[in-house]
Protein backbone atom coordinates (compact mmCIF):
# COMPACT_ATOMS: atom_id res chain seq x y z
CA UNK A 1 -14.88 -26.13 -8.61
CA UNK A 2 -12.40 -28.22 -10.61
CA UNK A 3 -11.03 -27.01 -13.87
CA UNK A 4 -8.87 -24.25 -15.34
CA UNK A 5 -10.07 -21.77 -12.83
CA UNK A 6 -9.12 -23.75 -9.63
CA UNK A 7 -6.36 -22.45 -7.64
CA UNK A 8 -2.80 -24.53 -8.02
CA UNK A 9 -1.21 -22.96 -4.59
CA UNK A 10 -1.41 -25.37 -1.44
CA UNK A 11 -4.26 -24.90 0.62
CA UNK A 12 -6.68 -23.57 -1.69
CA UNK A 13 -8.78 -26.53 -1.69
CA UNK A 14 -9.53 -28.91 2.07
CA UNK A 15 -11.96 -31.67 3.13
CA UNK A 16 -14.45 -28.83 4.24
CA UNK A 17 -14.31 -26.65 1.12
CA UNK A 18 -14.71 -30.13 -0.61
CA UNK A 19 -18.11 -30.30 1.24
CA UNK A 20 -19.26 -27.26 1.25
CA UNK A 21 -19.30 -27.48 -2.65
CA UNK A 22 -21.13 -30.55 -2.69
CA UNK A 23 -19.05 -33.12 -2.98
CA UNK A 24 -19.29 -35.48 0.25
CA UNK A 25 -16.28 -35.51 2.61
CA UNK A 26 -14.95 -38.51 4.34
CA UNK A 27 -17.19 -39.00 6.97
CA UNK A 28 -15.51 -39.30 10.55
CA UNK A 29 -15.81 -42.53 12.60
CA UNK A 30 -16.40 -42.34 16.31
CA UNK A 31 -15.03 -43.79 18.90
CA UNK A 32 -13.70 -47.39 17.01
CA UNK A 33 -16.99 -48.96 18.44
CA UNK A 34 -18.89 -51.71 15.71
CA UNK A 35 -21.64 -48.86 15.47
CA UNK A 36 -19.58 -46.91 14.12
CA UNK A 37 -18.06 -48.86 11.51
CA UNK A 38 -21.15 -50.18 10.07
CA UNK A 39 -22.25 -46.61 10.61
CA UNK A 40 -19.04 -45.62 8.42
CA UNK A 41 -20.53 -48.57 5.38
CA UNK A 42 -18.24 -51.35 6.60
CA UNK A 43 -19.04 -54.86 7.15
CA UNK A 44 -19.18 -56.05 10.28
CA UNK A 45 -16.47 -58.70 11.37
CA UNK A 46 -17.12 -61.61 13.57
CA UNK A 47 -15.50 -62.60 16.14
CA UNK A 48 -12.53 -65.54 16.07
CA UNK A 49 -14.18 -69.31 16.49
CA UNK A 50 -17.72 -67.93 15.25
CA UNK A 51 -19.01 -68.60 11.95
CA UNK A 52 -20.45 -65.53 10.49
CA UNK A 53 -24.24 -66.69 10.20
CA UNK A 54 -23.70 -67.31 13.89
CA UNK A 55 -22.86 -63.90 14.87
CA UNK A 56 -25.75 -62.54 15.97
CA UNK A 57 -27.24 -65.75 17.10
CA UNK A 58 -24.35 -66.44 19.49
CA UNK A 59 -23.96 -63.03 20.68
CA UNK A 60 -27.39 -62.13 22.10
CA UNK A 61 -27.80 -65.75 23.65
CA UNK A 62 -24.50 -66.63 24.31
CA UNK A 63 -24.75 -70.07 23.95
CA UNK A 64 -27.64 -71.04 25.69
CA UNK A 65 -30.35 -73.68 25.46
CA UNK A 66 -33.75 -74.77 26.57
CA UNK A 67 -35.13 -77.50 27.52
CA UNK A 68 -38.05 -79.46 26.25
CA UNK A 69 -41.33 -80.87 29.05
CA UNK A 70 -39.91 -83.92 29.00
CA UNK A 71 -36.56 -82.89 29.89
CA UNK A 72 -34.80 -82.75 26.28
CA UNK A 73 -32.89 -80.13 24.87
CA UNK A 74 -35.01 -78.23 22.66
CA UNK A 75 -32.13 -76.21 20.80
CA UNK A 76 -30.54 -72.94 20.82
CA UNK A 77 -32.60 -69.91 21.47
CA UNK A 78 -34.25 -68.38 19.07
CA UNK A 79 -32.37 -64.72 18.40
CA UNK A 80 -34.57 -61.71 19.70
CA UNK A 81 -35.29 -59.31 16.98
CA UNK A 82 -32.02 -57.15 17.15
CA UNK A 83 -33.27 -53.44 15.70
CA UNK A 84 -31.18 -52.15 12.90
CA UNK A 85 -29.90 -48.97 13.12
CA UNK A 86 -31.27 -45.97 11.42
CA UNK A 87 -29.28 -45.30 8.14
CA UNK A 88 -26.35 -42.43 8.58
CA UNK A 89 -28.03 -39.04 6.84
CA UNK A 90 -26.72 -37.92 3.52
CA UNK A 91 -23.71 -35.68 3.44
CA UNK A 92 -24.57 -32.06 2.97
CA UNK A 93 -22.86 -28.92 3.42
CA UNK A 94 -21.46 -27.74 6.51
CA UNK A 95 -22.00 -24.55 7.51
CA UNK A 96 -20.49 -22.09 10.07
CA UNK A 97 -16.83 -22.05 10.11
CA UNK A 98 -16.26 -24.91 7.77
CA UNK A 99 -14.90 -22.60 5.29
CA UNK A 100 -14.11 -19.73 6.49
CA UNK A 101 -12.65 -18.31 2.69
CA UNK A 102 -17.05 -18.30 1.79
CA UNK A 103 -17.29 -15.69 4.46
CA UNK A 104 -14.69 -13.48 2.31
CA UNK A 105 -16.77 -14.39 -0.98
CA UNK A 106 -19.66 -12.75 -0.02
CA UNK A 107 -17.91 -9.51 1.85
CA UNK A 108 -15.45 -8.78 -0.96
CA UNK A 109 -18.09 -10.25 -4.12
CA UNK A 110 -17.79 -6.91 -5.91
CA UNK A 111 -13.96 -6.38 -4.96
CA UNK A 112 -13.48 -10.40 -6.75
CA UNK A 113 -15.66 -10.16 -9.51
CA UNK A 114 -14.41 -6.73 -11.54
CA UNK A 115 -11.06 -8.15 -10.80
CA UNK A 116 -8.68 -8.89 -13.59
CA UNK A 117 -6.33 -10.91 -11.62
CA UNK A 118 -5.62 -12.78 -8.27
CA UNK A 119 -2.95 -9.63 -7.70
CA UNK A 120 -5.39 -7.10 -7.59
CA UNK A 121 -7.62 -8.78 -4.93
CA UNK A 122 -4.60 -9.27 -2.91
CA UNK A 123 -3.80 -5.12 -3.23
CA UNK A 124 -7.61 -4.80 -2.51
CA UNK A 125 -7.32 -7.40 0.72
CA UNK A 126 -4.09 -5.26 1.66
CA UNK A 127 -5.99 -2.41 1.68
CA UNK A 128 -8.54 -3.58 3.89
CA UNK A 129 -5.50 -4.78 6.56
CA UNK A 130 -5.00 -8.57 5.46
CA UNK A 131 -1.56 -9.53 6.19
CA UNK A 132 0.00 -13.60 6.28
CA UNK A 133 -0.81 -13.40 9.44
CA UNK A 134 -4.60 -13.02 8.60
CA UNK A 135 -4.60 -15.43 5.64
CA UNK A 136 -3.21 -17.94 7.76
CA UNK A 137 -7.03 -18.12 9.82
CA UNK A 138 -8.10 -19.14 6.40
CA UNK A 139 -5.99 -21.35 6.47
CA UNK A 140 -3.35 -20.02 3.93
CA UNK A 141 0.19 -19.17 3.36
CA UNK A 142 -0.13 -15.96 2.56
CA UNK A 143 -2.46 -13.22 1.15
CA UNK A 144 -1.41 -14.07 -2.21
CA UNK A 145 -2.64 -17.79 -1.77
CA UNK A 146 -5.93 -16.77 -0.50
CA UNK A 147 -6.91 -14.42 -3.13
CA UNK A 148 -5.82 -16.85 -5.93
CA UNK A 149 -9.00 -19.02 -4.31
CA UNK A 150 -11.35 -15.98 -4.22
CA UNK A 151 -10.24 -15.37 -7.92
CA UNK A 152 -10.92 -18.88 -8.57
CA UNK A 153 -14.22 -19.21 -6.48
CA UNK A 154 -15.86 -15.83 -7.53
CA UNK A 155 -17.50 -15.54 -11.35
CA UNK A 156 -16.62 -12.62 -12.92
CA UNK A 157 -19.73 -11.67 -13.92
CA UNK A 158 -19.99 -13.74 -16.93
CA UNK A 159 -17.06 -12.41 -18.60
CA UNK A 160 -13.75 -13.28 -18.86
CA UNK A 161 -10.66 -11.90 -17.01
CA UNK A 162 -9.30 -8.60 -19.56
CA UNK A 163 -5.68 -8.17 -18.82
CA UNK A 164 -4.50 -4.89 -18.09
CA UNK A 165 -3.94 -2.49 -20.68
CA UNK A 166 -0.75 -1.60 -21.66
CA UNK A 167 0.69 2.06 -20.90
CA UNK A 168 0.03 4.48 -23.97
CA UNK A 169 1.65 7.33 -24.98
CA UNK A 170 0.01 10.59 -23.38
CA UNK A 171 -1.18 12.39 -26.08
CA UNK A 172 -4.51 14.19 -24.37
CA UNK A 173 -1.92 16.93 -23.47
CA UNK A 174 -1.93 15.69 -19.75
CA UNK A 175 1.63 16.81 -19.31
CA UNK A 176 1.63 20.26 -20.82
CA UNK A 177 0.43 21.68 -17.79
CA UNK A 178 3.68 20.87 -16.00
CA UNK A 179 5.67 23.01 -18.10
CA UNK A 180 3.45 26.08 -17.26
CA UNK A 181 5.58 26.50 -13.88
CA UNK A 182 8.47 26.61 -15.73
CA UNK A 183 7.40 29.23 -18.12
CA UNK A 184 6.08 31.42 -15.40
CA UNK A 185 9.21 31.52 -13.58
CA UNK A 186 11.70 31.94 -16.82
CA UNK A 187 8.78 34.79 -17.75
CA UNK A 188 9.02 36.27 -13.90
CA UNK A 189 12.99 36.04 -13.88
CA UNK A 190 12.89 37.54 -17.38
CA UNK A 191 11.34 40.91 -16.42
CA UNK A 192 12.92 40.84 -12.68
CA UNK A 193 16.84 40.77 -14.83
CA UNK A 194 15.42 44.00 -16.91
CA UNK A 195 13.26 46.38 -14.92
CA UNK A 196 14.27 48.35 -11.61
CA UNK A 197 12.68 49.69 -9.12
CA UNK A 198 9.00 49.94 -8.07
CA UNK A 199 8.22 48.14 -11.55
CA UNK A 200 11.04 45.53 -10.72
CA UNK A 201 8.49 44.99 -7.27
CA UNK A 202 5.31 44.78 -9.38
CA UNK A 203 7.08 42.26 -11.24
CA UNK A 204 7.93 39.97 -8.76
CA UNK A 205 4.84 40.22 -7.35
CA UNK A 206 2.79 39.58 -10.23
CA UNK A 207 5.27 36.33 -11.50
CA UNK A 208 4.81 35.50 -8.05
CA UNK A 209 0.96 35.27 -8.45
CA UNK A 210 1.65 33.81 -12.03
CA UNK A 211 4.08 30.67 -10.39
CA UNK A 212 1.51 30.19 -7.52
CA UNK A 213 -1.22 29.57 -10.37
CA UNK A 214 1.09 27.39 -12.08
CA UNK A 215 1.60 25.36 -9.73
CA UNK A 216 -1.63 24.52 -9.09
CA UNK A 217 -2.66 24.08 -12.42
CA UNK A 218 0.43 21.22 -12.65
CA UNK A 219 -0.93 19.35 -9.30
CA UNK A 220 -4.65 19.42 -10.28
CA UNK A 221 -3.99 17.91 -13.68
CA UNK A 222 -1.57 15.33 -15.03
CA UNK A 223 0.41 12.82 -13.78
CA UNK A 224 1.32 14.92 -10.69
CA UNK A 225 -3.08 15.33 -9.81
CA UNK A 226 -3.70 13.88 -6.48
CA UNK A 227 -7.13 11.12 -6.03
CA UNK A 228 -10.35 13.14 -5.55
CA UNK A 229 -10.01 14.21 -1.98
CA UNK A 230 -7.11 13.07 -1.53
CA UNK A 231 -4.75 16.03 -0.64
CA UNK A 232 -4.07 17.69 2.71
CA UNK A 233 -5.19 21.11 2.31
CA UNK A 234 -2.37 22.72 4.99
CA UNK A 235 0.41 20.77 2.40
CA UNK A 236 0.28 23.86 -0.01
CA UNK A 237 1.02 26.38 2.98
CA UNK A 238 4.22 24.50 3.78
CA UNK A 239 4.98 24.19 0.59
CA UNK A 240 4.83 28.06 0.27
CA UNK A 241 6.84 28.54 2.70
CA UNK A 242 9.61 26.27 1.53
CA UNK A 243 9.89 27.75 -1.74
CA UNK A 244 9.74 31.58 -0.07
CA UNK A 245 12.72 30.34 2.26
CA UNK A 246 14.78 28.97 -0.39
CA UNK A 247 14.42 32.23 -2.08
CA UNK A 248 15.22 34.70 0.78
CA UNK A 249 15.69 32.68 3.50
CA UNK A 250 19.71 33.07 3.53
CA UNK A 251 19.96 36.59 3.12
CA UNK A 252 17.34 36.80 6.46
CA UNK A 253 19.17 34.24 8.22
CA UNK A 254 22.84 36.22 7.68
CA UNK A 255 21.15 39.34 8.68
CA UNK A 256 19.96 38.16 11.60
CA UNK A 257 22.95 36.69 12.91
CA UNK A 258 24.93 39.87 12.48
CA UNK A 259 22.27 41.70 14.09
CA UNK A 260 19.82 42.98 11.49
CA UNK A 261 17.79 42.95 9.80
CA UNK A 262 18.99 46.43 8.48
CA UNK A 263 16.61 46.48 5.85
CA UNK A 264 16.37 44.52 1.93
CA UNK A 265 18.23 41.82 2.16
CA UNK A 266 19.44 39.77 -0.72
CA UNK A 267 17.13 37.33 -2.95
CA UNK A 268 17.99 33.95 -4.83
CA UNK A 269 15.52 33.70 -7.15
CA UNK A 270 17.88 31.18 -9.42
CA UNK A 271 16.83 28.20 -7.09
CA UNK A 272 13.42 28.66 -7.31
CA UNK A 273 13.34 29.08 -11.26
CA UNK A 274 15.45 25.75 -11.39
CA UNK A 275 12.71 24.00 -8.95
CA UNK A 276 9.40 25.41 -11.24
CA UNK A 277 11.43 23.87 -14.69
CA UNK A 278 12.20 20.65 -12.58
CA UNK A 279 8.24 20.61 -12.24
CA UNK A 280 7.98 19.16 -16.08
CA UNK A 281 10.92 16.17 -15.36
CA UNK A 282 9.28 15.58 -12.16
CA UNK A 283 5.69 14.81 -13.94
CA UNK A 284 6.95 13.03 -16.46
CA UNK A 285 8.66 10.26 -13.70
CA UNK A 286 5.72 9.99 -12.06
CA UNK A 287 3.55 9.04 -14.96
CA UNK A 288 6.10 6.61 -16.19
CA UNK A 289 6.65 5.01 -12.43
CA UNK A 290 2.46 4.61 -12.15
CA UNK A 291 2.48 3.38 -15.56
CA UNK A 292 5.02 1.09 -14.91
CA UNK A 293 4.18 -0.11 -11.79
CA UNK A 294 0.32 -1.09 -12.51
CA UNK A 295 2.06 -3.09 -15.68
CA UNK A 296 3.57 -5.23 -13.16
CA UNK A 297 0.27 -5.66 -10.71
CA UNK A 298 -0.59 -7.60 -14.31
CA UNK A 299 3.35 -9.27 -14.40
CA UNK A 300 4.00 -10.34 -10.92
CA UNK A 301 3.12 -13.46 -9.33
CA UNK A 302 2.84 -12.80 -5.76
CA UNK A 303 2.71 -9.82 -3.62
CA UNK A 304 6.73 -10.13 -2.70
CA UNK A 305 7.47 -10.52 -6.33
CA UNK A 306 5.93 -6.97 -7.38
CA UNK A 307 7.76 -4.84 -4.08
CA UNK A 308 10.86 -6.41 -5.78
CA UNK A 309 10.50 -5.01 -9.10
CA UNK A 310 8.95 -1.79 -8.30
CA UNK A 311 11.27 -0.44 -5.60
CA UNK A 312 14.19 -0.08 -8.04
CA UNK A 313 11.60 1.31 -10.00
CA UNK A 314 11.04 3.71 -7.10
CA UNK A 315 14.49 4.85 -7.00
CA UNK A 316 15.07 5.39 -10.59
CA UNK A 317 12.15 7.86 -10.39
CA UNK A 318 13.45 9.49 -8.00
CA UNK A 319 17.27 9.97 -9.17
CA UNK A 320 15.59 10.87 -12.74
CA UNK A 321 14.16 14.20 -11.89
CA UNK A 322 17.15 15.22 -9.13
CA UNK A 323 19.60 14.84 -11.77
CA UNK A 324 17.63 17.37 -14.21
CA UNK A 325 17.24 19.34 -11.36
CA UNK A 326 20.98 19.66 -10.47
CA UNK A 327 21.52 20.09 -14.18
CA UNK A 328 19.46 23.32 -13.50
CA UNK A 329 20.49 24.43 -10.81
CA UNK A 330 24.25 24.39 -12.41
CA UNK A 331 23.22 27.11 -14.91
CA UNK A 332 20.45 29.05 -12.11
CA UNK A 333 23.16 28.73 -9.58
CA UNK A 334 23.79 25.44 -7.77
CA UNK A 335 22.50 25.37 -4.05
CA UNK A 336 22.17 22.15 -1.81
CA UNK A 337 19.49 23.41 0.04
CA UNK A 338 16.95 23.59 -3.32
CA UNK A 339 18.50 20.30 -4.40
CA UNK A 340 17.52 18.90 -0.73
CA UNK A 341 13.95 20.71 -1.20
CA UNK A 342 13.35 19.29 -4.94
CA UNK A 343 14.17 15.46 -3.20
CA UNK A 344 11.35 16.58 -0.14
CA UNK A 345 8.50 18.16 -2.74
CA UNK A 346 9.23 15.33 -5.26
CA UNK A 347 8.70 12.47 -2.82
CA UNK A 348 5.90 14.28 -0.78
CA UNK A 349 3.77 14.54 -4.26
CA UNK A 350 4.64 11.06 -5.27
CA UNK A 351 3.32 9.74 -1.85
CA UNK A 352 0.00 12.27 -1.71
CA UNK A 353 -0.68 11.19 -5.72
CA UNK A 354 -0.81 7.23 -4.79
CA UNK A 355 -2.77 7.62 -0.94
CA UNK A 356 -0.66 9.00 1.68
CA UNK A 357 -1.09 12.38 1.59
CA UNK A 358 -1.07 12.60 5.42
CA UNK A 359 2.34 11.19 5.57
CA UNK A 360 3.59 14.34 3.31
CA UNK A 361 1.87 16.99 4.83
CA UNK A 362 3.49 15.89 8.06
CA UNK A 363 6.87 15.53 6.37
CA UNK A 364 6.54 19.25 4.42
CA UNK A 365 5.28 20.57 8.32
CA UNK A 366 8.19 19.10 10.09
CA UNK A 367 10.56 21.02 7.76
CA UNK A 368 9.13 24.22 7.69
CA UNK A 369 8.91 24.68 11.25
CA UNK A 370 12.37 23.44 11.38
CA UNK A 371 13.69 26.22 9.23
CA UNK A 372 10.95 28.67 11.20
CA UNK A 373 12.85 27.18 14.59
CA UNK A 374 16.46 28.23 12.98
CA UNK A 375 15.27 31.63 13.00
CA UNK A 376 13.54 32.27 15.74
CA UNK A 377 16.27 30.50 18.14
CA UNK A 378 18.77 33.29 16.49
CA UNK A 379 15.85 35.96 17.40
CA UNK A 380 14.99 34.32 20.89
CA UNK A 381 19.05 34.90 22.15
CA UNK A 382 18.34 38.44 21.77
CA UNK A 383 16.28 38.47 24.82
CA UNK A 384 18.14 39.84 27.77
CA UNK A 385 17.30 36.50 29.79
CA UNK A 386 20.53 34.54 31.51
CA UNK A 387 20.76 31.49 29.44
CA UNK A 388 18.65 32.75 26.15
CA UNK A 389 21.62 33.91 24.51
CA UNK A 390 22.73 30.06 23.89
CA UNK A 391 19.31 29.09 21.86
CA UNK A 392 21.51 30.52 19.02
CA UNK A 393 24.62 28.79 19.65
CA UNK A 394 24.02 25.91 17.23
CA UNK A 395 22.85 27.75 14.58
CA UNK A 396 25.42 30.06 14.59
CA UNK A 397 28.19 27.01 14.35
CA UNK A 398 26.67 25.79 11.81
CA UNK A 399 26.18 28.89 9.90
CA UNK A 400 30.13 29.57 10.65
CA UNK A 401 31.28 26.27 9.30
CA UNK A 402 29.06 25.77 6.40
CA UNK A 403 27.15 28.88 5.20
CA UNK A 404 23.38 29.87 5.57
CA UNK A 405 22.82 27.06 3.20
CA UNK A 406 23.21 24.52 5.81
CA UNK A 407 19.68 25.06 7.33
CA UNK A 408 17.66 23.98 4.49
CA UNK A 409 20.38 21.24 3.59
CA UNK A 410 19.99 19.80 6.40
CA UNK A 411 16.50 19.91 7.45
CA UNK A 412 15.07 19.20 3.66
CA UNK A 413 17.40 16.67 3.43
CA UNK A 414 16.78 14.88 6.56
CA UNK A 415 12.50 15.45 5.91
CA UNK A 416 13.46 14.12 2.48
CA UNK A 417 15.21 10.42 3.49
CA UNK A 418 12.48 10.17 6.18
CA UNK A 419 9.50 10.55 3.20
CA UNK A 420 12.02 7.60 1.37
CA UNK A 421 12.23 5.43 3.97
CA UNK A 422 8.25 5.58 4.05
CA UNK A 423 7.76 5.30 0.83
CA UNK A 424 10.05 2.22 -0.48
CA UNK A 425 7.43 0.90 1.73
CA UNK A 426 4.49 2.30 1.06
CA UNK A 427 4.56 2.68 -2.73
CA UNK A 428 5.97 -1.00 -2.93
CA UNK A 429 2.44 -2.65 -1.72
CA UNK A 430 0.52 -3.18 -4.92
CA UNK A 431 -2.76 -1.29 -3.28
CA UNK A 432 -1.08 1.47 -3.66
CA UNK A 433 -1.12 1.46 -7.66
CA UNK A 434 -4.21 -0.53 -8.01
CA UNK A 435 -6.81 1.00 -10.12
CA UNK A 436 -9.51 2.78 -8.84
């Protein structure tokens, strides 16, 4: 295959692939042997001192004469009938390992041929677990350099390559439902700041019920909607749990230091209204990041080239919606704790929308039995036990140095550089924003 289509990186094409396609490769000689030159097409040579009519003559009798009856010489020998050798076959293609890369053709055809570009058969080989490493058995640099020759080798069904479509402006109303969680919550906090009482509790209950629904509205459509089975069921019951600590989570903790708890103790509901109208901000990054970042699968010229342009990317998206959030929290009333748990949610959705919802879940699981340990190590000392009374010890130090807030502070915000380590990563390899 020669033309516009062929691959230009080194190693694309060899003597083999040459071959296999039908045009004859240099055929090897043997062992240096005269066979095997005039088996190769070349003339034969003669010998120094030997004419070359007298080649064959002189070389099967060596010389030699008869002699005539009477004694006379009679002349040279006549040369036996020497047989010629059977004509070398015709080159045809070589089969079994001679090119490995028409192995690939065949398993990945359907992968190759809907493919717009050599980039997103290298995110589909990545996928599958091709690294350099692997490309280099087909005898390539990279995975890069071997999908440019599947791109090139594989028709695309008769039609030619479309480029990707350029990002448009959402205006199917995807986004509107991430702004329901935020009107919920102003709704909820609304009728909690004017009612006391047992209607005050039926009204956090019911906004309660009214955020939950919210929320799930916002993850199951939009830019925040997770692949078709591609969410971790357990990942909404840490999630609840976060949200319910960073609402009353310090109030229990300073009760149960001091002893209690003693009954009600006190609520931050300001947090939690800041995190539901952070929900809108949040959705709106992550549609512009995926937008973005399947703009450059068409952009980029090599695998390397695309994790360097989307991992600022990566970070803008993420500094985006925790700078509306702190802008929030400012007039809810600032706490690092729900800054620390907007960084952890944030990240955990981006990674669950683009294929790692595993990796979240584990990250939302670690934290809230982190902030569950806190708790129950302050509880635990209360057993009369020798040696129980120091589970609470670090807690407590912490508690006395920094406030109740330093629990989720710390243990969001550790959970939440862990999920960022993964994903500049994970959300850098272009598989992970190829399209379905």
């Amino acid at each position: 295959m020669r033309g516009s289509a062929a691959p230009t990186s080194p190693g694309a094409w060899d003597a083999r692939s040459e071959a296999l396609l039908g045009t004859p490769a240099p055929t090897p000689r043997g062992t240096g042997g005269v066979l095997d030159e005039a088996a190769a097409g070349e003339p034969l040579e003669a010998p120094s001192g030997i004419a070359p009519g007298e080649t064959i003559a002189a070389a099967t009798s060596g010389g030699a004469t008869t002699e005539a009856a009477d004694g006379s010489p009679a002349g040279p020998l006549a040369p036996p009938a020497v047989p010629t050798p059977p004509a070398p076959p015709a080159a045809r293609p070589r089969h079994g390992t001679a090119d490995p890369v028409k192995v690939l053709m065949h398993r990945h055809r359907e992968l190759c041929a809907h493919a717009v570009d050599p980039l997103e058969i290298a995110a589909g080989l990545e996928v599958q677990g091709f690294t350099d490493r692997t490309a280099a058995r087909f005898r390539h640099r990279d995975v890069f350099s071997l999908a440019e020759e599947l791109y090139a080798r594989v028709p695309r069904d008769g039609e030619p390559p479309v480029p990707p479509a350029a990002p448009r402006p959402d205006t199917d109303g995807r986004l509107l439902p991430a702004l329901a969680p935020g009107a919920a919550a102003a709704l909820t906090g609304v009728g909690l700041a004017t009612t006391q009482g047992p209607v005050r509790l039926a009204v956090g209950v019911t906004g309660a019920l009214l955020l939950t629904a919210a929320l799930l509205l916002a993850v199951r459509r939009g830019p925040l909607r997770a692949p078709a089975g591609g969410g971790v069921p357990a990942a909404g019951l840490w999630t609840g749990w976060l949200a319910a600590y960073a609402v009353c989570g310090d109030g229990l903790l300073t009760q149960v230091l001091s002893g209690g708890p003693d009954g009600p103790w006190d609520l931050a509901p300001g947090p939690l209204l800041a995190l539901a109208l952070a929900v809108a901000p949040a959705a709106w990054s992550a549609r512009l990041f995926a937008d973005r970042a399947r703009r450059r699968i068409g952009d980029s010229r090599g695998l390397a080239d695309f994790a360097a342009g989307v991992r600022p990317l990566l970070l803008g998206t993420v500094a985006l919606p925790l700078l509306a959030l702190a802008l929030l929290l400012a007039v809810t009333g600032f706490s690092p704790g729900a800054l620390a748990l907007g960084a952890l949610l944030l990240l955990a959705r981006l990674l669950t929308v683009h294929g790692f919802p595993e990796t979240a879940s584990a990250a939302l699981a670690a934290a809230s039995a982190a902030e569950a340990l806190a708790l129950t190590s302050v509880l635990a000392a209360r057993v009369p036990v020798p040696g129980f009374d120091a589970l609470a010890a670090p807690v407590r130090a912490a508690v006395d140095t920094w406030g109740p807030g330093v629990v989720p502070t710390l243990v969001c915000g550790a959970a939440a550089l862990g999920l960022l380590a993964h994903a500049t990563g994970s959300l850098s390899r272009a598989s992970a924003h190829a399209t379905p």
